[in-house]
N, C-alpha and C. Protein backbone atom coordinates (compact mmCIF):
# COMPACT_ATOMS: atom_id res chain seq x y z
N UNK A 1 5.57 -1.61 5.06
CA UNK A 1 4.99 -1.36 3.76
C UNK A 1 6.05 -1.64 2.71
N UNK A 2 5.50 -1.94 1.99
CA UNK A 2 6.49 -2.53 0.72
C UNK A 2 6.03 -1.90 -0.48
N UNK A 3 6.89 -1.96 -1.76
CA UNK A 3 6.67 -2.23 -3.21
C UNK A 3 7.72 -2.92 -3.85
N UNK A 4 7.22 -3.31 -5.27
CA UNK A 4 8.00 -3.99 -5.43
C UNK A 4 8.59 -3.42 -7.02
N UNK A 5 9.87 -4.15 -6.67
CA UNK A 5 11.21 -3.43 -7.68
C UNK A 5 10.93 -3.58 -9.38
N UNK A 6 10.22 -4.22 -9.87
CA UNK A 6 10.29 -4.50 -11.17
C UNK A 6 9.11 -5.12 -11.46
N UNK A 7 8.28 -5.03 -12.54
CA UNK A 7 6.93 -5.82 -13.16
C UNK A 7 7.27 -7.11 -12.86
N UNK A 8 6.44 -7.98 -12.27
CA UNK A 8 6.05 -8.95 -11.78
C UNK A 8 5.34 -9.80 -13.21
N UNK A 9 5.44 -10.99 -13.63
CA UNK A 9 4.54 -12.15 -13.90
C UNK A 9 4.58 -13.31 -13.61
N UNK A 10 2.41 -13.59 -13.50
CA UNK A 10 2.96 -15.15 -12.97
C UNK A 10 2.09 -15.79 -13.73
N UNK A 11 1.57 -17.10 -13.73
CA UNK A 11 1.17 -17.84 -14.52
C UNK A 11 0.70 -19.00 -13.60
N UNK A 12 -1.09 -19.63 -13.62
CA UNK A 12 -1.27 -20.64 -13.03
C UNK A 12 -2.48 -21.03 -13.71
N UNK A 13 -2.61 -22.36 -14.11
CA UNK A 13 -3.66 -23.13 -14.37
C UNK A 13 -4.75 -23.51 -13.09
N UNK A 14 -5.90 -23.20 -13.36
CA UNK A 14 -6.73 -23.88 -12.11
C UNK A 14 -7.61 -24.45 -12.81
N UNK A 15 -7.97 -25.58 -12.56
CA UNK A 15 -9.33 -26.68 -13.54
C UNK A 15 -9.27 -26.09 -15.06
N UNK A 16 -8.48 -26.21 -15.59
CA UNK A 16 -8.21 -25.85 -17.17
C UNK A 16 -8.23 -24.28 -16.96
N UNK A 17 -9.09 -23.13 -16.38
CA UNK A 17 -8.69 -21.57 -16.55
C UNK A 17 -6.84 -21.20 -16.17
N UNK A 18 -6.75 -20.49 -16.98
CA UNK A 18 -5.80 -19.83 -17.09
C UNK A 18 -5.70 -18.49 -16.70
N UNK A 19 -4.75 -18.29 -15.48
CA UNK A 19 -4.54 -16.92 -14.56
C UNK A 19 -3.29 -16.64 -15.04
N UNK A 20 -3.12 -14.92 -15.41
CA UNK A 20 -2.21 -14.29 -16.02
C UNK A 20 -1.78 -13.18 -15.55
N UNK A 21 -1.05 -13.07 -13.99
CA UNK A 21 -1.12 -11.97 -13.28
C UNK A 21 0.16 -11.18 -13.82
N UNK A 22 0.10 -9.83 -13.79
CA UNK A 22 1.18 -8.62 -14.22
C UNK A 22 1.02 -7.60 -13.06
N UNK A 23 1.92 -7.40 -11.78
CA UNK A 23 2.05 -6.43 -11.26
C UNK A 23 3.16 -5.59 -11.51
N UNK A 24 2.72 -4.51 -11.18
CA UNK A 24 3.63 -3.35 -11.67
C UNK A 24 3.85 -1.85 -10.68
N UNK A 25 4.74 -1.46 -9.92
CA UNK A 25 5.04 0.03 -9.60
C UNK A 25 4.81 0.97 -10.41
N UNK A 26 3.57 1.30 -9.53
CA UNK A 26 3.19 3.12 -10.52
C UNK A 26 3.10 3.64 -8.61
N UNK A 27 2.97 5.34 -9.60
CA UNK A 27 3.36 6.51 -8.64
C UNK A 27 2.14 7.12 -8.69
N UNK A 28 0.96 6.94 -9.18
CA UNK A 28 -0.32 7.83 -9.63
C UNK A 28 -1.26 6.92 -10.22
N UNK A 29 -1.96 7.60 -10.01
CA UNK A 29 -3.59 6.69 -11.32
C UNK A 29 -3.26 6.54 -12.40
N UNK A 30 -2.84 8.00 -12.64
CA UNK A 30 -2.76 7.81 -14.32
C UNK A 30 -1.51 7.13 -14.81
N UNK A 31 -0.81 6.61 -14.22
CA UNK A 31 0.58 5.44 -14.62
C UNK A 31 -0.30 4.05 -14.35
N UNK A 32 -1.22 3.88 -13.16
CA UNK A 32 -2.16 2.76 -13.13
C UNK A 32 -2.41 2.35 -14.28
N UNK A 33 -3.60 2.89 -14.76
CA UNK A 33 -4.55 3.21 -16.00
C UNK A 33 -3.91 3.13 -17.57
N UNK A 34 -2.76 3.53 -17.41
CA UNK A 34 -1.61 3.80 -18.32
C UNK A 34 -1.53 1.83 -18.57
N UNK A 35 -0.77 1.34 -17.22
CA UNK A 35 -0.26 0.00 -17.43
C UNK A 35 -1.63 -1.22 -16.96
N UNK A 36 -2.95 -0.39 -16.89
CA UNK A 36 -3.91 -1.69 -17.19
C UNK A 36 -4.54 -1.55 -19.05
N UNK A 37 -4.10 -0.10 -19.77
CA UNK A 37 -4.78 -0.62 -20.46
C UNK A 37 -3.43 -1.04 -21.58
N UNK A 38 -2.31 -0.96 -21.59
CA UNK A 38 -1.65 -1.59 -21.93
C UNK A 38 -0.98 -3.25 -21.80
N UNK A 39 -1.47 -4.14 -20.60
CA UNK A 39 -1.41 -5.41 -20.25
C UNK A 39 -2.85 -5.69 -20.36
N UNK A 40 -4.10 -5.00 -20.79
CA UNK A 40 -5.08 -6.18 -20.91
C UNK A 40 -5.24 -6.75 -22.13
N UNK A 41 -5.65 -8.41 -21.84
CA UNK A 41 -5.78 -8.89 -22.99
C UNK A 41 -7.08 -9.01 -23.39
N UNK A 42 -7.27 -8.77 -24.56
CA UNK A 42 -8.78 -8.58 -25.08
C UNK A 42 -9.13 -10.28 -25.23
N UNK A 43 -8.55 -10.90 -25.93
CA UNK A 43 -8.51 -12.26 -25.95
C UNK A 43 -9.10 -12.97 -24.52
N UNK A 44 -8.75 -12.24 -23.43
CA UNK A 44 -9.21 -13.24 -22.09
C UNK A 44 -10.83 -13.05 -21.89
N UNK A 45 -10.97 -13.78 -20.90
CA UNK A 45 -12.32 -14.01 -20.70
C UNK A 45 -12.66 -12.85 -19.59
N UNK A 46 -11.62 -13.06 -18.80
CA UNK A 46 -11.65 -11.34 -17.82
C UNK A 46 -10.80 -10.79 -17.60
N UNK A 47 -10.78 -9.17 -17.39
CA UNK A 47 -9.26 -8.92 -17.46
C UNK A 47 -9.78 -8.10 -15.20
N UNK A 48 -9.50 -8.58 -14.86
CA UNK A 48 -9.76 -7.86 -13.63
C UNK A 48 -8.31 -7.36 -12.88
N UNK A 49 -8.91 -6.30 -12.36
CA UNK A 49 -7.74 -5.65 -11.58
C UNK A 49 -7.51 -4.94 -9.93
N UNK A 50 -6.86 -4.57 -10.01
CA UNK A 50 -6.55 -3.69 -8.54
C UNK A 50 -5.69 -2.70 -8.46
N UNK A 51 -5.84 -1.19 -7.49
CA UNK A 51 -4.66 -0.80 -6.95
C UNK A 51 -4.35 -0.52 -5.94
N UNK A 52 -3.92 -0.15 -5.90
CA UNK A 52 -2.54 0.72 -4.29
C UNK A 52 -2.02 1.61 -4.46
N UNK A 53 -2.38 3.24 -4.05
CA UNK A 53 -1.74 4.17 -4.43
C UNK A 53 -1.77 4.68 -3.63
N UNK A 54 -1.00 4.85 -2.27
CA UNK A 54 -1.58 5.92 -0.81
C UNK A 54 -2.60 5.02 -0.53
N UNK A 55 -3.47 6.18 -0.15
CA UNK A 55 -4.55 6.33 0.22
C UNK A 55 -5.72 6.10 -0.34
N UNK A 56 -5.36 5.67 -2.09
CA UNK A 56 -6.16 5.89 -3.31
C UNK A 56 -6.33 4.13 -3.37
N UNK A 57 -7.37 3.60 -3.15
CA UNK A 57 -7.64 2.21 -4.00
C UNK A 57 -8.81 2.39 -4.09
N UNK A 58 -8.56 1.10 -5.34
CA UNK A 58 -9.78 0.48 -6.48
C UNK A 58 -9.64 -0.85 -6.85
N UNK A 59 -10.67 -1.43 -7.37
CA UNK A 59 -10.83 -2.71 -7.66
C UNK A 59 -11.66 -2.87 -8.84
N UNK A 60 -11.83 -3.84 -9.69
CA UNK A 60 -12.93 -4.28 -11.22
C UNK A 60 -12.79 -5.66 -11.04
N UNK A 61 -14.25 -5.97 -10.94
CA UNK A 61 -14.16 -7.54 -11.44
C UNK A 61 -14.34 -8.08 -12.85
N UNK A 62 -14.11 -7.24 -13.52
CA UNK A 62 -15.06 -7.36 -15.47
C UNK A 62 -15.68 -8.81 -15.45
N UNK A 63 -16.71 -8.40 -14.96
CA UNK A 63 -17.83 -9.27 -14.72
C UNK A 63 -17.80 -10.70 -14.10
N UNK A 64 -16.87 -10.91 -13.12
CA UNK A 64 -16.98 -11.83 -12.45
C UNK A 64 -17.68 -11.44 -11.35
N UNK A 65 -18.49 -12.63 -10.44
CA UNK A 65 -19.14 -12.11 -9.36
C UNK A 65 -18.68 -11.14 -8.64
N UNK A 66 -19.45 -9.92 -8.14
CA UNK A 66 -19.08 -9.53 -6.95
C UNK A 66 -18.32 -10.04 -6.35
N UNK A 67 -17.13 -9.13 -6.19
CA UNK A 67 -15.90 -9.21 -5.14
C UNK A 67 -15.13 -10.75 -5.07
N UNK A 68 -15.13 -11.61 -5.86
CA UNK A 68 -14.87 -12.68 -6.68
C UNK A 68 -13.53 -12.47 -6.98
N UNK A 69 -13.19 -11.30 -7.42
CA UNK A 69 -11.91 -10.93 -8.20
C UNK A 69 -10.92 -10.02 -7.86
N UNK A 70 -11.66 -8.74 -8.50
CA UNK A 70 -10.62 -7.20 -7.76
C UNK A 70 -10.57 -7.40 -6.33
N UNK A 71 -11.69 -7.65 -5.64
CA UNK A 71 -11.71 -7.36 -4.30
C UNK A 71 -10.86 -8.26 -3.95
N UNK A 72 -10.46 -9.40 -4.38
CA UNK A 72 -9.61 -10.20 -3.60
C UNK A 72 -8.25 -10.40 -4.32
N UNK A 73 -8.07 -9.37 -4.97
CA UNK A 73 -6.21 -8.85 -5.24
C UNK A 73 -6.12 -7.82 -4.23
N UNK A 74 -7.12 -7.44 -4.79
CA UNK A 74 -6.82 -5.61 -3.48
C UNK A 74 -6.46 -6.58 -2.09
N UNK A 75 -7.52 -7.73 -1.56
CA UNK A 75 -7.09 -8.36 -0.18
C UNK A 75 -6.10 -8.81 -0.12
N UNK A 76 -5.17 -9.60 -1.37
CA UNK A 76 -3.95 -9.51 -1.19
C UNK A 76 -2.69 -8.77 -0.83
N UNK A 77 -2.57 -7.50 -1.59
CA UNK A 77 -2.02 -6.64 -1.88
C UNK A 77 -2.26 -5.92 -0.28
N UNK A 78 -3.01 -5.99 0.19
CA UNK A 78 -3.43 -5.19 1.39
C UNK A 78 -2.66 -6.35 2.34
N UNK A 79 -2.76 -7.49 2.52
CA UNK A 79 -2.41 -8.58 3.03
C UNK A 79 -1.38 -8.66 3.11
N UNK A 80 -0.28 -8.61 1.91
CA UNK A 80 1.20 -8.84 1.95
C UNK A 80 1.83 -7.23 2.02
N UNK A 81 0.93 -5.97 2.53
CA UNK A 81 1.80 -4.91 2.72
C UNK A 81 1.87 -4.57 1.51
N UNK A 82 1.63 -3.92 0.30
CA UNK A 82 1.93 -3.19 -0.47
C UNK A 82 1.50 -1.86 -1.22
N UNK A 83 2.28 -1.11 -1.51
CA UNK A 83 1.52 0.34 -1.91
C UNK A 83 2.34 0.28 -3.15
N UNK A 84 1.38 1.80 -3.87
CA UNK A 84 2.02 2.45 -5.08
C UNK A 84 2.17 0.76 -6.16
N UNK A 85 1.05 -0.13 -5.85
CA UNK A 85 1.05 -1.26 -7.11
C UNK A 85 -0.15 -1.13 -7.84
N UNK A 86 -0.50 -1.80 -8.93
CA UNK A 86 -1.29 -2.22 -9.72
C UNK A 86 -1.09 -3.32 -10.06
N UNK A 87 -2.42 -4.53 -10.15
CA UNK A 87 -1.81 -5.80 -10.52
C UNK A 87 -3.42 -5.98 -11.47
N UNK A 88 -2.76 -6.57 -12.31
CA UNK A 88 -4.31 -6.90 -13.51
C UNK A 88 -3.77 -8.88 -13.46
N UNK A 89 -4.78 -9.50 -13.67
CA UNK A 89 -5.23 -10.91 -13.75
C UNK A 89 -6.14 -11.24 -14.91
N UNK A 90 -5.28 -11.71 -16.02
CA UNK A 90 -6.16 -12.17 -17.05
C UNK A 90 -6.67 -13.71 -17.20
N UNK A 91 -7.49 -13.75 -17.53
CA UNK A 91 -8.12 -14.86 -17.27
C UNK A 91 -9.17 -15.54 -18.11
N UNK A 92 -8.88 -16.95 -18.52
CA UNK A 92 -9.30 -17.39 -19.92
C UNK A 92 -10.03 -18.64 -19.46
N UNK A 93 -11.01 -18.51 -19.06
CA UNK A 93 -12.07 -19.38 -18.68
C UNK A 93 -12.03 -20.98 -19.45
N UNK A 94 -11.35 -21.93 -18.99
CA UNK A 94 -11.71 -23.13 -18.71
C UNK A 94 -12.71 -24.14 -18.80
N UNK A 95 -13.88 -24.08 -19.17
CA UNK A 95 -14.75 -24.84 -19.32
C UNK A 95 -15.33 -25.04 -17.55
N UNK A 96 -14.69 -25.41 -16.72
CA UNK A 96 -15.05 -25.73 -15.23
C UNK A 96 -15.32 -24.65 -14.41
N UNK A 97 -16.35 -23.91 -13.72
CA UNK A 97 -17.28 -23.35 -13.21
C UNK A 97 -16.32 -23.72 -11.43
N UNK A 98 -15.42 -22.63 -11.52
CA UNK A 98 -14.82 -22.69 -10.29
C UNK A 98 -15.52 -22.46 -8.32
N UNK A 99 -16.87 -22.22 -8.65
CA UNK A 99 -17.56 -21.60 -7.75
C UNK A 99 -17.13 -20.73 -6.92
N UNK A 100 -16.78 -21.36 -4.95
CA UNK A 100 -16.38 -20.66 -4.50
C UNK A 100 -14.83 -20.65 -3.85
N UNK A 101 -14.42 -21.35 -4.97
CA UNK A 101 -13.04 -21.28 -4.97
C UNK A 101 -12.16 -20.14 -6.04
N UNK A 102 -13.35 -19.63 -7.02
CA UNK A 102 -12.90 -18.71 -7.64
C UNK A 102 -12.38 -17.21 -6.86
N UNK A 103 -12.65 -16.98 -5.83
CA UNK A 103 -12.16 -15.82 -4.96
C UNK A 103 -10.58 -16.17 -4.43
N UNK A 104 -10.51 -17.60 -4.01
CA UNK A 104 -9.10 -18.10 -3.34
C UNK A 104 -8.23 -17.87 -4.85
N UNK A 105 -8.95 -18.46 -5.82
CA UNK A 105 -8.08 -18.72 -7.31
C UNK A 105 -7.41 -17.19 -7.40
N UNK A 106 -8.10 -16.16 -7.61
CA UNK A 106 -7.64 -14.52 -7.94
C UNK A 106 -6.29 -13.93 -6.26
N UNK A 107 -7.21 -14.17 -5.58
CA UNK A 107 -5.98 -13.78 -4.04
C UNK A 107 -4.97 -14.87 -4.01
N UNK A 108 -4.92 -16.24 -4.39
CA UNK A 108 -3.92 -16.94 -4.62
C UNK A 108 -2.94 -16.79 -5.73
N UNK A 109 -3.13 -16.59 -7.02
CA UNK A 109 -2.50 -15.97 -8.30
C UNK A 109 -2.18 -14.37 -7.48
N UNK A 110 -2.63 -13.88 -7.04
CA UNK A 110 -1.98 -12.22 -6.53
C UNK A 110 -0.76 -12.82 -5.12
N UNK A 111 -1.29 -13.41 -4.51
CA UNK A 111 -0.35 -13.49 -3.82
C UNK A 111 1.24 -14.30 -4.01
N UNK A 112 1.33 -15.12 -4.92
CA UNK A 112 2.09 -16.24 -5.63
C UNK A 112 3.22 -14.99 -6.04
N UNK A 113 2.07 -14.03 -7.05
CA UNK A 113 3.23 -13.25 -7.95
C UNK A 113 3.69 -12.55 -7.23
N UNK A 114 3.36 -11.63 -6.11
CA UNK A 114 3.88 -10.88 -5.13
C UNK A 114 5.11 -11.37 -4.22
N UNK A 115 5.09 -12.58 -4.21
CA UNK A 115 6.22 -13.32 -3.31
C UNK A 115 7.75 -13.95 -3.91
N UNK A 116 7.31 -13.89 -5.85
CA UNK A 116 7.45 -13.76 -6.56
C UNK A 116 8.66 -13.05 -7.00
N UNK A 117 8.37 -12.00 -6.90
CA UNK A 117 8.85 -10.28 -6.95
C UNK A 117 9.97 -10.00 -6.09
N UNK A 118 10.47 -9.06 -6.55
CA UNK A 118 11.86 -8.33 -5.65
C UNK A 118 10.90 -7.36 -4.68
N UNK A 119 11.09 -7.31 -3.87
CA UNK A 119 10.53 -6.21 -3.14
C UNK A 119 11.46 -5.48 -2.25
N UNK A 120 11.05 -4.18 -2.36
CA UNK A 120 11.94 -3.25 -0.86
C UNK A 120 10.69 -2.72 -0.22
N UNK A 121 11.23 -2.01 0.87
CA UNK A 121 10.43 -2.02 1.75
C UNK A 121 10.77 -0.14 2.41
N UNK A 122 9.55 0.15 2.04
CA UNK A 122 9.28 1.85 2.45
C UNK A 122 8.95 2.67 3.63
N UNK A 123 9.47 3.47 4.05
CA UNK A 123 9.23 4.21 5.25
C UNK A 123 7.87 4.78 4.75
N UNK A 124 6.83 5.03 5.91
CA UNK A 124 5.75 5.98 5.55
C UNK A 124 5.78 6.97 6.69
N UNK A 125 6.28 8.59 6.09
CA UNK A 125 6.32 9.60 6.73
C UNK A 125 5.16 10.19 6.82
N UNK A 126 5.36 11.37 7.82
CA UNK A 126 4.54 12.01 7.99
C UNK A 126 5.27 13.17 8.50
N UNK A 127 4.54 14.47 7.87
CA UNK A 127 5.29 15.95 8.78
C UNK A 127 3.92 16.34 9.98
N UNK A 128 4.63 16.63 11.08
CA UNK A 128 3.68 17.32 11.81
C UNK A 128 4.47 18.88 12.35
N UNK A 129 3.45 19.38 11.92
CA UNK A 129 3.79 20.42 12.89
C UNK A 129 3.38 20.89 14.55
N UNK A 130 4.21 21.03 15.05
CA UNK A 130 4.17 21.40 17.08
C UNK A 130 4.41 22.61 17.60
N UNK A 131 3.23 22.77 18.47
CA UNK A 131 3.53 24.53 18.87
C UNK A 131 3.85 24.09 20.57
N UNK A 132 4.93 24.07 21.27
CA UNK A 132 5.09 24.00 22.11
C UNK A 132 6.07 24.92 23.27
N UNK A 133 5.45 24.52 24.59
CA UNK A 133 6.03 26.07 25.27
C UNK A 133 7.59 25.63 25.70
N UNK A 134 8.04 26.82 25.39
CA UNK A 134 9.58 26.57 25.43
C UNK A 134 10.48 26.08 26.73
N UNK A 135 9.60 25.75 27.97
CA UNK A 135 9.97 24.95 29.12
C UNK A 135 10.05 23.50 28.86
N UNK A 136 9.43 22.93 28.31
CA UNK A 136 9.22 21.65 27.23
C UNK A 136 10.18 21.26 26.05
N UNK A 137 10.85 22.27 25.98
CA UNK A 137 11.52 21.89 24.63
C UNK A 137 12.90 20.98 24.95
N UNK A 138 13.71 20.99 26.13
CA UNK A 138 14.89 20.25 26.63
C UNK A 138 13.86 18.58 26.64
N UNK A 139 13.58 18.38 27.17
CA UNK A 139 12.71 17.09 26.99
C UNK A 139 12.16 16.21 26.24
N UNK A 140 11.49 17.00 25.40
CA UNK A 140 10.48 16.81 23.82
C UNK A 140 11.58 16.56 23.07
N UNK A 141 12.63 17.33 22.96
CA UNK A 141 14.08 17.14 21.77
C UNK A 141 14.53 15.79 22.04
N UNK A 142 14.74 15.44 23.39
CA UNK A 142 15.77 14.34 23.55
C UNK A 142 14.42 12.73 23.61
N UNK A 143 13.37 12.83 23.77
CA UNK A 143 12.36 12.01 23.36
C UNK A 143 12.30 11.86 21.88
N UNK A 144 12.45 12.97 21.15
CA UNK A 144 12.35 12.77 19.83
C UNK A 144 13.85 11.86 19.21
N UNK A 145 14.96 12.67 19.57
CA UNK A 145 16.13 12.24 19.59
C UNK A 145 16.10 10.16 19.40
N UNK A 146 15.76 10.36 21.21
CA UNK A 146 15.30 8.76 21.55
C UNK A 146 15.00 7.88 20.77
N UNK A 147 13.96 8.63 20.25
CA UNK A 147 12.95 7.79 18.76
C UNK A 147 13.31 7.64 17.76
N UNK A 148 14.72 8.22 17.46
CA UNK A 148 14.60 8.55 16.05
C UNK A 148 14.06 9.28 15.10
N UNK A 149 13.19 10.23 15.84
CA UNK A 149 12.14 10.66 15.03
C UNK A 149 13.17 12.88 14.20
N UNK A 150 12.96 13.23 13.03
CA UNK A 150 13.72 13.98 12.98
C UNK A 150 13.09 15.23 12.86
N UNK A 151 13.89 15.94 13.38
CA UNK A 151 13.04 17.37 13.69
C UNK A 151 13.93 18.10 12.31
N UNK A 152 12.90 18.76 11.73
CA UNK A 152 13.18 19.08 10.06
C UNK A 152 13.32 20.63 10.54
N UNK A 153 12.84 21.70 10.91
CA UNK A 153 12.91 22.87 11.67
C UNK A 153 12.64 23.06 13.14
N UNK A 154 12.71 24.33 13.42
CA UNK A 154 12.65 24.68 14.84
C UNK A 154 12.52 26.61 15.04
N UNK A 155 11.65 26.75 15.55
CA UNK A 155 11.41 28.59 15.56
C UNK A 155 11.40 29.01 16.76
N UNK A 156 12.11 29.44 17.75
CA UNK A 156 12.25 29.71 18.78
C UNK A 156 11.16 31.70 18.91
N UNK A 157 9.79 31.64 19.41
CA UNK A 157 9.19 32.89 19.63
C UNK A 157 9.12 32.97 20.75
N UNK A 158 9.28 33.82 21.53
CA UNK A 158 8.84 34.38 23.03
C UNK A 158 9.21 33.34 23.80
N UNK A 159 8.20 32.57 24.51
CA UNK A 159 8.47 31.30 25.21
C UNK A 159 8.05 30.05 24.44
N UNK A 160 7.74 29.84 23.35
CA UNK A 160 7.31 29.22 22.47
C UNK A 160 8.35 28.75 21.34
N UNK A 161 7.73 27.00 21.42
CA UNK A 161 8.60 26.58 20.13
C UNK A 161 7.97 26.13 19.41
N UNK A 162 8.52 26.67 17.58
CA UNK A 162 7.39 26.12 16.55
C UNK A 162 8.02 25.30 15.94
N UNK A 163 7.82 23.61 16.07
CA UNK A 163 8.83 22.71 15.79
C UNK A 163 7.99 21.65 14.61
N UNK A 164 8.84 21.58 12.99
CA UNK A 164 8.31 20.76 12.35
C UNK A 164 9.03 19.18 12.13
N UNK A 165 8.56 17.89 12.23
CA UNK A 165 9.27 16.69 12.78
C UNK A 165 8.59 16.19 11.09
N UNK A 166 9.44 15.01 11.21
CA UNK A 166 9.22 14.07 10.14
C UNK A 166 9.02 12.61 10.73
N UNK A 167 8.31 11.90 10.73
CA UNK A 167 7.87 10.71 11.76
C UNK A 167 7.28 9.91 11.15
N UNK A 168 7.32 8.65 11.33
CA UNK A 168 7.08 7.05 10.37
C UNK A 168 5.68 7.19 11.63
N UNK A 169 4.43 6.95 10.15
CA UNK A 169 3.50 7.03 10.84
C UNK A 169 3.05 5.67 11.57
N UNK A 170 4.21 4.69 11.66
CA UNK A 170 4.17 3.25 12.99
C UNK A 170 4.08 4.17 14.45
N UNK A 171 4.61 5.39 14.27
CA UNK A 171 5.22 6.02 15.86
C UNK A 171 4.36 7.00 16.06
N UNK A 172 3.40 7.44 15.53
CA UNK A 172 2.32 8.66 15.56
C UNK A 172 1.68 7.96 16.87
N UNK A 173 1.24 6.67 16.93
CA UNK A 173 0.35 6.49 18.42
C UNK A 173 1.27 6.85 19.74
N UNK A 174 2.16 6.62 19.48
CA UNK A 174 3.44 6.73 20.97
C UNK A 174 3.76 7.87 21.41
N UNK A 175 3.99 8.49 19.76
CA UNK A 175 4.31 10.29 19.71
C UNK A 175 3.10 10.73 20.22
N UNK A 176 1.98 10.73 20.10
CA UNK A 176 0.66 11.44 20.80
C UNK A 176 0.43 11.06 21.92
N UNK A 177 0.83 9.86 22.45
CA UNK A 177 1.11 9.90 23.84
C UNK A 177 1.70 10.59 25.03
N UNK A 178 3.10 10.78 24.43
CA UNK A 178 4.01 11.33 24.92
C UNK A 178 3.87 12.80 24.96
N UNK A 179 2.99 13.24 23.58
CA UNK A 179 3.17 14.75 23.47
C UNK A 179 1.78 14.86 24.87
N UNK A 180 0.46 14.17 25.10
CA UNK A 180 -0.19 14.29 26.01
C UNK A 180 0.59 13.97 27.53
N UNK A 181 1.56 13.65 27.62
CA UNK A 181 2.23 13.54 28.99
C UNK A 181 2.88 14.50 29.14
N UNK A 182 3.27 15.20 28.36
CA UNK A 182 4.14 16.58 28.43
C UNK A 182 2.96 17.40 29.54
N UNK A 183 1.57 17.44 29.14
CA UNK A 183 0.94 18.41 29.66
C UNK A 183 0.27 18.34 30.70
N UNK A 184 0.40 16.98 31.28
CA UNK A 184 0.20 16.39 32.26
C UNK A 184 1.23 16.85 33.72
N UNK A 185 2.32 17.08 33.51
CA UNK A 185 3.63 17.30 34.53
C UNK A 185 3.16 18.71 35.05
């Protein structure tokens, strides 16, 4: 997963229209919302957009066909790995009636500027918490260890351990594996 380091612009002519992409790192909607209505141009013919926030996306085509537009930044943006972006595409209609190349035109201008861009590249955590019996715990530690994965606390009750981990959710399928083989032995 990625984002990227600094506002992005790009610039491409297709059959005389003019594509005017601005991506940008926000942390929330309301920094979204903040930097689409500050980069749209009223002057264009469409101002369409996208985001990436978590778990949180959205798309607008301002009145280009169905999924013509937003939907195919969001497919970018989803495509090249990225979160926590917003990218708006202004767009000043040309005289030439792009048909169905107008969907490639919007995911091609998103993807151009994205490659574009400085990007780093983000861990995606996750906390879980584990209630496990304390015959298990010499094992489970040094598997976790193994992984890399980091154990943030640890509560030693009765025969019981109440253990909270921090884990890149790439390793959640392996980790639930493993924690089901524990109970298997």
């Amino acid at each position: 997963m990625y984002i990227i380091d600094s506002e992005i612009e790009y610039k491409k002519c297709i059959k005389n229209s003019i594509f005017i992409t601005h991506a940008k790192h926000v942390h929330d909607i309301e920094q979204a919302i903040f930097f689409l209505k500050n980069k749209k141009n009223h002057k264009a013919t469409h101002n369409c957009w996208a985001y990436r926030i978590g778990e949180k996306i959205k798309f607008f085509d301002d009145n280009e066909p169905y999924g013509t537009a937003g939907k195919q930044i969001l497919n970018a943006i989803l495509a090249h790995e990225f979160d926590f972006i917003c990218i708006l595409i202004s767009r000043w209609f040309g005289g030439i009636k792009l048909g169905t190349k107008l969907s490639k035109a919007y995911f091609t201008c998103t993807s151009e500027c994205l490659k574009n861009g400085k990007k780093s590249e983000i861990e995606i955590n996750e906390i879980l918490n584990i209630k496990l019996n304390i015959s298990f715990f010499k094992y489970f530690s040094n598997w976790l260890q193994n992984n890399n994965i980091k154990i943030l606390s640890k509560i030693f009750e009765y025969n019981m351990v109440y253990i909270t981990i921090q884990i890149e959710k790439t390793k959640i399928y392996d980790f639930r594996n493993f924690e089901k083989s524990l109970y298997k032995k």
